[in-house]
Protein backbone atom coordinates (compact mmCIF):
# COMPACT_ATOMS: atom_id res chain seq x y z
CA UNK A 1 -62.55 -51.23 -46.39
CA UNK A 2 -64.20 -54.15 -43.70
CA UNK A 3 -63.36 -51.30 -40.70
CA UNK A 4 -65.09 -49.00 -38.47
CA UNK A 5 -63.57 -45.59 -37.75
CA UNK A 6 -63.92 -44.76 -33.90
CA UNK A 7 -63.62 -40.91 -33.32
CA UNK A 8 -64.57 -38.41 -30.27
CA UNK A 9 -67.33 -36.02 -30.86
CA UNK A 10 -71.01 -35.62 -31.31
CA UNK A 11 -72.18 -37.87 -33.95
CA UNK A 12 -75.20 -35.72 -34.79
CA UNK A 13 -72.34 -33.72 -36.11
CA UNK A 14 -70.60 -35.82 -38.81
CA UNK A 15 -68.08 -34.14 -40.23
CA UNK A 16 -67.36 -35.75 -43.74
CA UNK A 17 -68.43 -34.64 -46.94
CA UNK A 18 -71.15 -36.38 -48.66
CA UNK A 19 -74.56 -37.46 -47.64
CA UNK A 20 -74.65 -39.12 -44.50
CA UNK A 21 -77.06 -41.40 -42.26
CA UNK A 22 -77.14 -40.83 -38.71
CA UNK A 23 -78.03 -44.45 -37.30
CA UNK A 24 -79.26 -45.23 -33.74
CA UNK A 25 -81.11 -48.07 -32.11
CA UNK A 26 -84.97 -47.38 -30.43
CA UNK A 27 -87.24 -49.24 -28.40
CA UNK A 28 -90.46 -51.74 -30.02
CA UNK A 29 -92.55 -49.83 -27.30
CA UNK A 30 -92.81 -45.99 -28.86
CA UNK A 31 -90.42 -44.81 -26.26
CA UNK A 32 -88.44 -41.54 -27.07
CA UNK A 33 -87.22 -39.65 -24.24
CA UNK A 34 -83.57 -40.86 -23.10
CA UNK A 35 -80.23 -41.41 -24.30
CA UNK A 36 -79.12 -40.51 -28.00
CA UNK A 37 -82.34 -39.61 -29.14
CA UNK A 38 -82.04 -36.64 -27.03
CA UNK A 39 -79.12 -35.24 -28.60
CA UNK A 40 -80.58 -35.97 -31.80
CA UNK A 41 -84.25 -34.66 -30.84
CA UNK A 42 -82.01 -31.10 -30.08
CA UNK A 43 -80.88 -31.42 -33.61
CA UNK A 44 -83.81 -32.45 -35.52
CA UNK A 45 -86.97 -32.68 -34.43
CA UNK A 46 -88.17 -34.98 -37.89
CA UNK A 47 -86.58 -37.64 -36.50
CA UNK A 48 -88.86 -37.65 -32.98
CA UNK A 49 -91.82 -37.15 -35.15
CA UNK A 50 -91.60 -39.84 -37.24
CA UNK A 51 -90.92 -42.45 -35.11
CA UNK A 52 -93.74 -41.89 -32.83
CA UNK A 53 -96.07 -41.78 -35.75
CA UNK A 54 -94.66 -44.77 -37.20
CA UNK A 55 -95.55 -46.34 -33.93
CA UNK A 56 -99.09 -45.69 -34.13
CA UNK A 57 -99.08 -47.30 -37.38
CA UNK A 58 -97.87 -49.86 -36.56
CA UNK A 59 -101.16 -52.23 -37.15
CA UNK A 60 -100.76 -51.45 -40.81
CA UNK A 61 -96.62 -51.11 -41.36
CA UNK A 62 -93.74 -52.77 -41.04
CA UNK A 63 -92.80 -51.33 -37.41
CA UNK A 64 -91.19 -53.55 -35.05
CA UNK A 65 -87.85 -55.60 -33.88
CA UNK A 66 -85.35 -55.41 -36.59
CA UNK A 67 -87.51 -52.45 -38.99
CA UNK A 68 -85.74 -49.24 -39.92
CA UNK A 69 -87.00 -45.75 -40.58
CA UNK A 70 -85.40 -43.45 -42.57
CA UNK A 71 -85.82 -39.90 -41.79
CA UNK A 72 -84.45 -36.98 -44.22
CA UNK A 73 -83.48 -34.25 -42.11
CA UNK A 74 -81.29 -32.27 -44.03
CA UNK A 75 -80.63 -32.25 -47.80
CA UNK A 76 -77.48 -34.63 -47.26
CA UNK A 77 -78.44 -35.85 -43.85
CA UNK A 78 -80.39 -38.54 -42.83
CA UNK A 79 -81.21 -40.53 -39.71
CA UNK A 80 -81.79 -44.22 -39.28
CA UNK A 81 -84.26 -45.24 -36.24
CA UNK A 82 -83.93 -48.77 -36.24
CA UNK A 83 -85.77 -50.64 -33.84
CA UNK A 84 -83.37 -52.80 -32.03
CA UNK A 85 -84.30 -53.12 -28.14
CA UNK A 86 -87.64 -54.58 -26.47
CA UNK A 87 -88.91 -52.25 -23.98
CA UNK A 88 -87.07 -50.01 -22.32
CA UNK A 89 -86.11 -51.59 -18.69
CA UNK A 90 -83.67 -54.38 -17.88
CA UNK A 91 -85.80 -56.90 -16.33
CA UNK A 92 -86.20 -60.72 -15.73
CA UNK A 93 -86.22 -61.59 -19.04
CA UNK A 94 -82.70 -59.35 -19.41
CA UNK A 95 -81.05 -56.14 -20.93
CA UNK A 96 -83.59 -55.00 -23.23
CA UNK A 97 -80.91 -55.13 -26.71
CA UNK A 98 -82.20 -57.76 -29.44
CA UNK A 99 -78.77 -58.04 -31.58
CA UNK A 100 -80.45 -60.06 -34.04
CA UNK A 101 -83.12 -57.05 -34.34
CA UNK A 102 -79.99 -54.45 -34.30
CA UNK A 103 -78.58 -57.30 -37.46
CA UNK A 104 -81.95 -57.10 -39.31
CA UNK A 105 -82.02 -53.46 -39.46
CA UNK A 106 -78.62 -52.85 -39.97
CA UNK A 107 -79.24 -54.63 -42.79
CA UNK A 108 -81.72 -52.43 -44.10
CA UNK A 109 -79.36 -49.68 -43.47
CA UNK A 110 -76.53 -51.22 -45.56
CA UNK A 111 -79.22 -51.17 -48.69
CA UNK A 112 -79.90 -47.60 -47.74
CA UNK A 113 -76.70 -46.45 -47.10
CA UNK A 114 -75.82 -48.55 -50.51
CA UNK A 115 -78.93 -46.93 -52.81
CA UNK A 116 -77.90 -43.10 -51.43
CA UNK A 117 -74.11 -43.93 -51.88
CA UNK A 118 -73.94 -42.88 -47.77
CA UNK A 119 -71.39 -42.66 -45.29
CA UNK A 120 -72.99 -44.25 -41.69
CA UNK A 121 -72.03 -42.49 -38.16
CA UNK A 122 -73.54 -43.56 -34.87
CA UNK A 123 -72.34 -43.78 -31.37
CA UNK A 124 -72.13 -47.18 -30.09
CA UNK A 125 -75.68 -48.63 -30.57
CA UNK A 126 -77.58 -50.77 -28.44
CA UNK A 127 -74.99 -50.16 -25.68
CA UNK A 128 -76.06 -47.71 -23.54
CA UNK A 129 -79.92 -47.35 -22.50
CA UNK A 130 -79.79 -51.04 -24.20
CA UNK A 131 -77.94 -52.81 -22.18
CA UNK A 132 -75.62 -54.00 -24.69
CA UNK A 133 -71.97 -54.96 -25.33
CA UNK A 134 -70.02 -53.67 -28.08
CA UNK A 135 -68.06 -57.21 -28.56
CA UNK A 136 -71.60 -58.27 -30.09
CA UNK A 137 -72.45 -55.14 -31.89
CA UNK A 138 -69.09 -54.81 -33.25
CA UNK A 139 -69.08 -57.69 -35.24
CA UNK A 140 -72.95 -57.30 -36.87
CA UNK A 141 -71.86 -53.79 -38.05
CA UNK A 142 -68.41 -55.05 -39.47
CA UNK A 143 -70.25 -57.69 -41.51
CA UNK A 144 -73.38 -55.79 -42.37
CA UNK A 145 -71.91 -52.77 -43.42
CA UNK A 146 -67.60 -52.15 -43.22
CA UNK A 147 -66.87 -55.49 -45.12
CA UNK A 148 -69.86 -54.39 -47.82
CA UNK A 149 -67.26 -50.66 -48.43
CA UNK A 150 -69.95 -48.70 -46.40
CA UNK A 151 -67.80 -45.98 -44.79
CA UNK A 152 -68.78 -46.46 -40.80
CA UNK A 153 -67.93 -43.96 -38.08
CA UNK A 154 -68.53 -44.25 -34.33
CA UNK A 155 -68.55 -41.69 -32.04
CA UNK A 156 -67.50 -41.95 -28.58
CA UNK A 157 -69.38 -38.71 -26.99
CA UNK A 158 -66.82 -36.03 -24.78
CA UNK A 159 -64.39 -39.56 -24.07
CA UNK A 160 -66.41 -41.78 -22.34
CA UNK A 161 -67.51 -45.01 -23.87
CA UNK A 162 -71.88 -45.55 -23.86
């Protein structure tokens, strides 16, 4: 318990038993186009769907830095889009990651994850189209959900590190 599990491999594949959430980090802007979502838009297309809709909600939900969506794909699958990045571009005002964003809604994930009694796989989030570094991503998931007995798996895609 309080660890993360780092594997090689496709994590829109987890390969445990028992329900699982598929967690990734998406822009505040209603972008959905590059990185993991791709892999997972291959998969699923729910996932695609619902984010953009919950987008154009937004004036009248809770979408935004730090909100998560949870998206049932298959009967013991789900996927977490948790809005974690502003924009999409790194810029003058910086790489586009918000860790305390990716914090908030990994904290919504942990009471998911919690309620369905789920295991969490992801690759590493916020680091790649994000701009982010693990050594502050790390930590938030460690806290948030390892030290809370949430099984976490990361999955570093065909060995190279996002």
């Amino acid at each position: 318990m309080g660890e993360i599990t780092y594997v090689q491999g496709d994590a829109t594949v987890p390969s445990v038993k028992g329900t699982k959430i598929v967690a990734h980090v998406c822009n505040d802007i209603g972008g959905w186009g590059k990185g993991f979502v791709l892999a997972l838009s291959r998969r699923w297309p729910e996932p695609e769907r619902a984010y953009r809709a919950w987008h154009r909600g937004r004036a009248s939900n809770d979408f935004g830095l730090g909100a998560a969506q949870f998206v049932r794909v298959e009967p013991h699958v789900w996927v977490a889009n948790m809005v974690g990045q502003r924009g999409i571009r790194t810029g003058s005002k910086g790489v586009p990651v918000r860790y305390e964003a990716i914090d908030a809604a990994l904290g919504r994930l942990a009471e998911k994850a919690t309620e369905l009694g789920a295991s969490v796989h992801m690759p590493r989030i916020g680091c790649g189209l994000a701009g982010g570094k693990w050594s502050r991503v790390e930590p938030l998931i460690v806290e948030r959900l390892a030290r809370r007995g949430i099984a976490v798996t990361v999955y570093d895609h065909e060995g190279g590190r996002s």
